[in-house]
Protein backbone atom coordinates (compact mmCIF):
# COMPACT_ATOMS: atom_id res chain seq x y z
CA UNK A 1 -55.51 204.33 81.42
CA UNK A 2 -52.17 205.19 81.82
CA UNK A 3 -50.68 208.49 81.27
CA UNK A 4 -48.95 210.30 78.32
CA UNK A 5 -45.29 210.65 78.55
CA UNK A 6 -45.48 214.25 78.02
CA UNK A 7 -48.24 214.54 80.91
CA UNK A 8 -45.82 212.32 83.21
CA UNK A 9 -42.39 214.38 82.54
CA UNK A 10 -42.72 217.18 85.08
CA UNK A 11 -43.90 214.69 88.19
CA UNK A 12 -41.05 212.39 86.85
CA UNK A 13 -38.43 215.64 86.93
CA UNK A 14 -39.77 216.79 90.00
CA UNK A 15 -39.02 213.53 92.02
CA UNK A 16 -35.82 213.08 90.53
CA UNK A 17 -34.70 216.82 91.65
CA UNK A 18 -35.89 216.86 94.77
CA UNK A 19 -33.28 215.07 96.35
CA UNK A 20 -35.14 212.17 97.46
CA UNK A 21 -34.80 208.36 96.44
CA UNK A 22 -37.81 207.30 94.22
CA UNK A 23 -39.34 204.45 95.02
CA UNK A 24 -41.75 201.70 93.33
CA UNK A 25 -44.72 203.89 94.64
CA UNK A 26 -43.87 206.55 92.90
CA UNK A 27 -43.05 204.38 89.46
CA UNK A 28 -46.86 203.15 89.91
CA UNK A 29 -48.06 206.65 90.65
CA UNK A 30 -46.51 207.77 87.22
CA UNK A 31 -46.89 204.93 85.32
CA UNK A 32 -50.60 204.72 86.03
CA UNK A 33 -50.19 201.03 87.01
CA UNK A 34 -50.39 198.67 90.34
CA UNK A 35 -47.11 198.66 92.84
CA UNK A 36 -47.39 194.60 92.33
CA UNK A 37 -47.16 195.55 88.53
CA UNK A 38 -43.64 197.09 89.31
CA UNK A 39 -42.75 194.43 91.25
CA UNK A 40 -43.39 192.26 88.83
CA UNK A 41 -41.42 194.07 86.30
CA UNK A 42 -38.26 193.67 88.02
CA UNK A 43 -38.91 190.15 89.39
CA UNK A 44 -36.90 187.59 87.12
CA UNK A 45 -39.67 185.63 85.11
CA UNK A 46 -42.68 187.14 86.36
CA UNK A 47 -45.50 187.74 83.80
CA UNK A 48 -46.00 191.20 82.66
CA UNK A 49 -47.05 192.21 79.78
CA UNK A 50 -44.74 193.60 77.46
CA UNK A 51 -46.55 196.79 76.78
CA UNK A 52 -46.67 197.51 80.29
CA UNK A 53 -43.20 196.47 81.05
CA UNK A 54 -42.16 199.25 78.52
CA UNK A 55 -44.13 201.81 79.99
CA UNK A 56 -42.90 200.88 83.74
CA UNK A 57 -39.29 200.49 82.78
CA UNK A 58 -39.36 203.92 80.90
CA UNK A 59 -40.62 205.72 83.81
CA UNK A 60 -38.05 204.11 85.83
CA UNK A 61 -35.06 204.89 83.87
CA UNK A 62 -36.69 209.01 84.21
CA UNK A 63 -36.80 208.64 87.96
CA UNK A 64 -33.60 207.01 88.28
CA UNK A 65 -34.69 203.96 89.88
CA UNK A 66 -33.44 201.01 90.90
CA UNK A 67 -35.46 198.17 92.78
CA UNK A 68 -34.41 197.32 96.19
CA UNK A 69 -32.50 194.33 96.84
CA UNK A 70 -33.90 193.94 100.40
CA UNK A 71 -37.30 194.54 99.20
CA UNK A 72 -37.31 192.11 96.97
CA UNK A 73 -36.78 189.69 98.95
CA UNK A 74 -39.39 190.31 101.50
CA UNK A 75 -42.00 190.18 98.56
CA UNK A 76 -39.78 186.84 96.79
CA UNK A 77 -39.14 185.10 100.13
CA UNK A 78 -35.60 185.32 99.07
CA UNK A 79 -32.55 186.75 99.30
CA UNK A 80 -30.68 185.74 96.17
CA UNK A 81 -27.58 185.40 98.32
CA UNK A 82 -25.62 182.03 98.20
CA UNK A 83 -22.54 180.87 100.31
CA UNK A 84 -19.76 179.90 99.22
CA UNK A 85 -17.22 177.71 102.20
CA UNK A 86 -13.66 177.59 101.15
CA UNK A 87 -10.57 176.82 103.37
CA UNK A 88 -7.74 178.96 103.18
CA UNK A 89 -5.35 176.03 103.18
CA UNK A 90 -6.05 175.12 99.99
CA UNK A 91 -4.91 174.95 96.30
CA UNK A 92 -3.78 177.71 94.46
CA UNK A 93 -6.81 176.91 91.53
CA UNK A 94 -9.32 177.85 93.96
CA UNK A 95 -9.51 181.86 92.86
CA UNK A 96 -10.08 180.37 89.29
CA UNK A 97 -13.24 178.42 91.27
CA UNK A 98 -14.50 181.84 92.98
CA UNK A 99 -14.84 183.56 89.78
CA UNK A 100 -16.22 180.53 88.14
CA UNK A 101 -19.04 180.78 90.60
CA UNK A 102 -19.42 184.25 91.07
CA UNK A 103 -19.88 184.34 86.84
CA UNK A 104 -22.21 181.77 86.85
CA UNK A 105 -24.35 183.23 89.82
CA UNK A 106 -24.40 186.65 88.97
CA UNK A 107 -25.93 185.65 85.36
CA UNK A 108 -28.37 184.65 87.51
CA UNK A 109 -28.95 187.77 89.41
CA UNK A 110 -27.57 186.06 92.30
CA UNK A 111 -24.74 187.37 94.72
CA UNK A 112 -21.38 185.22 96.22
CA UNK A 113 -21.45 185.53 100.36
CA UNK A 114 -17.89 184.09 100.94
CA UNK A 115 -17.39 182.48 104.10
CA UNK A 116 -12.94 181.55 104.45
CA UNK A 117 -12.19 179.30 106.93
CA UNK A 118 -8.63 178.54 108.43
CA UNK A 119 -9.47 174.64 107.91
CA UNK A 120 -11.59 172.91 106.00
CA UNK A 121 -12.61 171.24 109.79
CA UNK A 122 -13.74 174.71 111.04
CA UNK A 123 -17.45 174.89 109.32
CA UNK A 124 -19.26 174.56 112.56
CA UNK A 125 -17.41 178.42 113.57
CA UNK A 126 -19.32 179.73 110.27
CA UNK A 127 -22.61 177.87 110.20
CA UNK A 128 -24.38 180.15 113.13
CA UNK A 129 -23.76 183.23 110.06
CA UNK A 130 -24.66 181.57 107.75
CA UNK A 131 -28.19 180.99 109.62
CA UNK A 132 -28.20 184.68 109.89
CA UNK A 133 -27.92 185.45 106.54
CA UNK A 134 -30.61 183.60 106.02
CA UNK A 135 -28.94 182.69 102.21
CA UNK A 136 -30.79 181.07 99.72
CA UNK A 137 -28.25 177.73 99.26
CA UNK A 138 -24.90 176.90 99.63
CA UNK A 139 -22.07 175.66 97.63
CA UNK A 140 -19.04 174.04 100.08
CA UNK A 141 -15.49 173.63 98.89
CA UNK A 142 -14.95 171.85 102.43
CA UNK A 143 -15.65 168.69 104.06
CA UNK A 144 -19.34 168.71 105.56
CA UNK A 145 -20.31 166.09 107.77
CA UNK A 146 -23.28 163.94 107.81
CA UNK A 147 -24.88 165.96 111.11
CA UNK A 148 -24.00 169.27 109.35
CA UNK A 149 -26.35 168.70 106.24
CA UNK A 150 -28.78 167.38 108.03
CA UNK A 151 -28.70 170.97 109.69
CA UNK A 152 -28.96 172.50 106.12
CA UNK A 153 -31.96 170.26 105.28
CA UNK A 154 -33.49 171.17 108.17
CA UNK A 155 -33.40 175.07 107.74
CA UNK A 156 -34.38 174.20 103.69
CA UNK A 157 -31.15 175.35 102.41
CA UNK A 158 -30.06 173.34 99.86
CA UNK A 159 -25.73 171.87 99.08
CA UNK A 160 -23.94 171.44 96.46
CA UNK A 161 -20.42 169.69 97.27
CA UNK A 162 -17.69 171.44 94.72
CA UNK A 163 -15.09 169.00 94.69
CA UNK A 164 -16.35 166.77 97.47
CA UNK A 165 -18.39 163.75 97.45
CA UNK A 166 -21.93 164.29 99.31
CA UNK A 167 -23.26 161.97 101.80
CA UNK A 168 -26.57 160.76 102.46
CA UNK A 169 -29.53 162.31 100.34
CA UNK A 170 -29.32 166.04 100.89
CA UNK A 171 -26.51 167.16 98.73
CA UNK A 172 -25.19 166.69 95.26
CA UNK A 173 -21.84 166.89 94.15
CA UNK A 174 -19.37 168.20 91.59
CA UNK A 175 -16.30 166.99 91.70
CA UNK A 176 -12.67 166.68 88.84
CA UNK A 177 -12.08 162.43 89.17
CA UNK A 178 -9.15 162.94 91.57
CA UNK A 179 -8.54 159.32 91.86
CA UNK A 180 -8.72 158.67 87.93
CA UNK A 181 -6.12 161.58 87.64
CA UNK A 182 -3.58 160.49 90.64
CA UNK A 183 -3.51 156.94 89.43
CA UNK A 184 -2.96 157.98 86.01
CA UNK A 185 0.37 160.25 86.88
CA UNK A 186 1.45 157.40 88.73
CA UNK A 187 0.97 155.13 86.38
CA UNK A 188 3.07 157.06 83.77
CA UNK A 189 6.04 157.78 86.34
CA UNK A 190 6.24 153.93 87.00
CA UNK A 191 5.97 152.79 83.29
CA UNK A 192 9.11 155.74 82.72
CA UNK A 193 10.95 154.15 84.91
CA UNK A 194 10.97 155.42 88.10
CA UNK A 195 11.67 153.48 91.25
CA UNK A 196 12.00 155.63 94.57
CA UNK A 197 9.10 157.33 95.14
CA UNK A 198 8.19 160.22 97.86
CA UNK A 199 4.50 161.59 98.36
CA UNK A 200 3.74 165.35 99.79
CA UNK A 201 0.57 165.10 101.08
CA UNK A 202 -1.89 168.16 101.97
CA UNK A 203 -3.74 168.45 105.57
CA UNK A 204 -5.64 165.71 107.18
CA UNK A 205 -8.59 167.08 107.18
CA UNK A 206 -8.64 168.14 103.52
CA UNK A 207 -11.12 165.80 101.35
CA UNK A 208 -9.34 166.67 98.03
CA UNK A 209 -5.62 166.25 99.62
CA UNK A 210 -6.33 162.87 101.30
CA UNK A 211 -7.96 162.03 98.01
CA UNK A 212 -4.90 162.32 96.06
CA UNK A 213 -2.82 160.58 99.07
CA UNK A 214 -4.95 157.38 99.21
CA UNK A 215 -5.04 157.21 95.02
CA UNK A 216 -1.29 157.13 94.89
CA UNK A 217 -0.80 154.92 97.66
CA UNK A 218 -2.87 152.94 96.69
CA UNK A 219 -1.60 152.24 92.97
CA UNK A 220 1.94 152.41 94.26
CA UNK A 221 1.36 149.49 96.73
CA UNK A 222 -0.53 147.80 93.85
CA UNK A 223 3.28 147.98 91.76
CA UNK A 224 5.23 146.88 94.63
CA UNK A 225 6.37 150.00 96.31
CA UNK A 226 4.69 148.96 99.78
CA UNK A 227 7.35 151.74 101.88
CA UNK A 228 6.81 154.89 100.40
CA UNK A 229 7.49 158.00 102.21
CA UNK A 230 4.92 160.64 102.60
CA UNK A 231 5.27 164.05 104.35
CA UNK A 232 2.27 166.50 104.29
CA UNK A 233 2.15 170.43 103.54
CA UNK A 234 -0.75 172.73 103.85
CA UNK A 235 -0.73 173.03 99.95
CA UNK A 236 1.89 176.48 100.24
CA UNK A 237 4.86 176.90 98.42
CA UNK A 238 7.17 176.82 101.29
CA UNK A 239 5.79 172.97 102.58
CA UNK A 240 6.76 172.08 99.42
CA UNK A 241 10.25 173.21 99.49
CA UNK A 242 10.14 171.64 103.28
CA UNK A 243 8.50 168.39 101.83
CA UNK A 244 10.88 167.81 99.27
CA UNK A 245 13.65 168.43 101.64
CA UNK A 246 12.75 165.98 104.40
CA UNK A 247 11.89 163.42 101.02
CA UNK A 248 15.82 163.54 99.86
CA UNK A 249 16.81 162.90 103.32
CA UNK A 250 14.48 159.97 104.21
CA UNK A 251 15.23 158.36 100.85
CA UNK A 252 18.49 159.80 99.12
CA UNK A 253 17.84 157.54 96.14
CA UNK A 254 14.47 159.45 95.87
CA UNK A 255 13.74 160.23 91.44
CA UNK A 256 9.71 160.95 91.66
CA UNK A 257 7.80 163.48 94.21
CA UNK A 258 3.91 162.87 93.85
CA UNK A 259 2.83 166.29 95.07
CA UNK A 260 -1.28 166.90 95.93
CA UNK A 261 -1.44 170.53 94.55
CA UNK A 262 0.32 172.50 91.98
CA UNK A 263 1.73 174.91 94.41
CA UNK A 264 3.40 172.36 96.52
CA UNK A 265 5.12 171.09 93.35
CA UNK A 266 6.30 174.60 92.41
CA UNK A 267 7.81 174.83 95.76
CA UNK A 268 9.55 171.33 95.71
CA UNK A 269 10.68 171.90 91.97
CA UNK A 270 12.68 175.17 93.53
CA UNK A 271 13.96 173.37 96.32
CA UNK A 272 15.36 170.69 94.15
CA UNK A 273 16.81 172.71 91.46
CA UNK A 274 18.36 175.88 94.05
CA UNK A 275 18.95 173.72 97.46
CA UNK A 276 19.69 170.05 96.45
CA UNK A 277 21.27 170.61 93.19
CA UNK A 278 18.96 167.89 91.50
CA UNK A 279 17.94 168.52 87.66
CA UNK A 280 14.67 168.62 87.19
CA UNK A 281 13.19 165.88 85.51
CA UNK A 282 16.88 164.12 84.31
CA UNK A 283 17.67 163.62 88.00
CA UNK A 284 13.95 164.03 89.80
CA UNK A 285 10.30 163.86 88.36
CA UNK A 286 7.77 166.18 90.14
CA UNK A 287 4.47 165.73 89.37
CA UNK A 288 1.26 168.01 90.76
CA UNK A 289 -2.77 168.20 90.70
CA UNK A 290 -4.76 171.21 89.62
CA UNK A 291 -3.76 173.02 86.75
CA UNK A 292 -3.29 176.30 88.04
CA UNK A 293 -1.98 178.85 85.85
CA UNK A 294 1.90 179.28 87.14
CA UNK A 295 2.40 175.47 86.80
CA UNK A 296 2.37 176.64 82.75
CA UNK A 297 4.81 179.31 83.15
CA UNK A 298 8.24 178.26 81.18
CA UNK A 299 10.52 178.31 84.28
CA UNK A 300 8.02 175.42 85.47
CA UNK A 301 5.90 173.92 82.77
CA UNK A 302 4.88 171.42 85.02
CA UNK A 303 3.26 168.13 84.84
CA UNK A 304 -0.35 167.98 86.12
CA UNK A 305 -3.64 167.01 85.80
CA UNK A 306 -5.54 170.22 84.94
CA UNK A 307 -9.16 170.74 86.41
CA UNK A 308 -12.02 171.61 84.46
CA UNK A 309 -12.89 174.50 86.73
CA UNK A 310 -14.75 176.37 84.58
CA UNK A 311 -17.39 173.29 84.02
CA UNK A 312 -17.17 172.23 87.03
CA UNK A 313 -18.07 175.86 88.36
CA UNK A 314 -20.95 176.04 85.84
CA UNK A 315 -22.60 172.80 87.08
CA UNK A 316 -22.18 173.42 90.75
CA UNK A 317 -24.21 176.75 90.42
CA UNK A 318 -26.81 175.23 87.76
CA UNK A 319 -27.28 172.18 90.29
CA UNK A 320 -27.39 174.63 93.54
CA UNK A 321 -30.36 176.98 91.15
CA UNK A 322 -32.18 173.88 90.48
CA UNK A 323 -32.78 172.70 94.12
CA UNK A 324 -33.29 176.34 95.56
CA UNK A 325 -35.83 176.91 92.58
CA UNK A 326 -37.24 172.92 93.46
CA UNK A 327 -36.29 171.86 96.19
CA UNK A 328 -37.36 168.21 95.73
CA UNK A 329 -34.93 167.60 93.05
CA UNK A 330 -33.17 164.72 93.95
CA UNK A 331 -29.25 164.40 95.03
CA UNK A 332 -27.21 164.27 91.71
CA UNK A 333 -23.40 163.14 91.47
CA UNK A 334 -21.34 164.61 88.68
CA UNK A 335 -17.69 163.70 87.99
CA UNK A 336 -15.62 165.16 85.78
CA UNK A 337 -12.66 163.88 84.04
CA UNK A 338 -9.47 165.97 84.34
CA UNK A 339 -6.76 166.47 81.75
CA UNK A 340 -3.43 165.63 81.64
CA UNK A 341 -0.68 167.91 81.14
CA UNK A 342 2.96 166.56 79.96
CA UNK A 343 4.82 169.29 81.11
CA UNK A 344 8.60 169.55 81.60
CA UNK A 345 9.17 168.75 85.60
CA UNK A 346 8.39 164.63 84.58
CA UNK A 347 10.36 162.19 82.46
CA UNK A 348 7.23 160.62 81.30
CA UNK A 349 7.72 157.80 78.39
CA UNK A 350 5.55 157.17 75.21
């Protein structure tokens, strides 16, 4: 039988004055119950009855204690940590997507382990850590190859591609429809009007960036305009103001700038107004992908296809919970449909 509160007060005083950290052991000892009991207590579904869960979770709060993380996860088998890969060159939405995550995880008693990387080609510099962290599954904002998930499915760790599209049957995917959203900016600019086209591109090696590229491209060769000029940023500010530069010199006749972030577009919209002395739309449409929050600010209200990040971010971690919790689910796709946003930087017609 377990003992009286009032019998338990001076043991549970004692331990919490002496300077020492309690420990499950000494909840058990107090309580009158198992140390598994404890466990179980603090273990997220485990079956304890309720009764007993009051009892241990009373003496706790007396001692002062809190269940070890590390512990835990010798007795669980994991760690409740989960990666996150994100390149630095990339869009300016992308601290909207770490909170997202880190929300959605943490509701889940489940901690971010942020891995940056200088390129969305440099994941083979990280994956040896990410090994050693032995993490419980990972969520990749950058390009994984075929050979690298295989490498995940063979250490059990289970991927979830945010905005990528997962090959073979190890990953899933949550991606915004990047190509549904280009072509449908495009598609606007050309019905308005518009005639000379220039592209800013983002890095080679970025899936989301060479998304965009290949959507516009695309659809623009579809209409006709078979020579359009493209220059590529790294998604900043500045290689937008360069990329709409070098644009107005290749093609001086130049009245629409497809850019493949938000930030980019910002850039170029400055560089147009302050540098070239174009007005911005009569003069020059500049269009961007993301929705961040400056392209709503009044001295840009810019025209963009907004993200859903904070679905998208709930999904991803839902989909990454479901595999580490069974890992035979199968590989799921989900796409999202973005929104478009008529700003003011586009003369868009009806």
């Amino acid at each position: 039988m377990p003992k009286r509160t009032a019998d338990r007060a001076p043991t549970a005083s004692f331990i919490a004055q002496s300077g020492r950290r309690p420990t499950s052991y000494d909840v058990a000892r107090i309580a009158g119950v198992s140390q598994s009991a404890v466990s179980r207590c603090f273990a997220p579904n485990a079956s304890i009855a309720p009764a007993k869960r009051e009892l241990i979770l009373k003496v706790a709060s007396e001692l002062g204690y809190r269940p070890n993380a590390l512990a835990q996860a010798l007795i669980s088998k994991r760690t409740n940590l989960v990666a996150v890969l994100i390149s630095n060159l990339t869009n300016l939405y992308y601290p909207e997507v770490l909170a997202g995550l880190s929300a959605s995880l943490t509701k889940r008693d489940v901690r971010v382990l942020l891995f940056s990387l200088g390129a969305e080609s440099e994941v083979d510099d990280v994956i040896d850590q990410i090994w050693r962290h032995s993490v419980d599954g990972v969520i990749a904002a950058a390009r994984l190859s075929e050979q690298q998930l295989e490498q995940f499915a063979d250490h059990q760790i289970p991927v979830v591609m945010y905005n990528r599209l997962a090959s073979g049957p190890n990953a899933a995917s949550v991606r915004c429809d990047s190509v549904g959203g280009e072509r449908d900016l495009v598609e606007r600019l050309i019905a308005s009007g518009h005639r000379h086209f220039g592209i800013i591109a983002g890095p080679e090696d970025s899936y989301v960036g060479e998304e965009r590229n290949s959507a516009a491209r695309t659809l623009l060769a579809e209409r006709g305009f078979g020579d359009v000029p493209m220059v590529r940023g790294d998604f900043s500010y500045a290689s937008g103001r360069a990329g709409v530069r070098e644009l107005a010199r290749i093609m001086p006749k130049l009245d629409a700038v497809v850019c493949a972030s938000d930030l980019m577009a910002i850039g170029a919209m400055d560089e147009a107004r302050i540098e070239l002395g174009r007005d911005v739309p009569k003069d020059l449409s500049i269009v961007g992908f993301d929705g961040s929050g400056p392209a709503t600010w009044e001295s840009y209200r810019l025209t963009t296809i907004r993200q859903p990040v904070g679905r998208m971010t709930a999904a991803a971690a839902a989909m990454l919970m479901e595999r580490i919790e069974d890992p035979a689910s199968p590989a799921e796709q989900r796409l999202f449909s973005g929104q478009m946003i008529e700003g003011a930087s586009a003369r868009l017609g009806a």
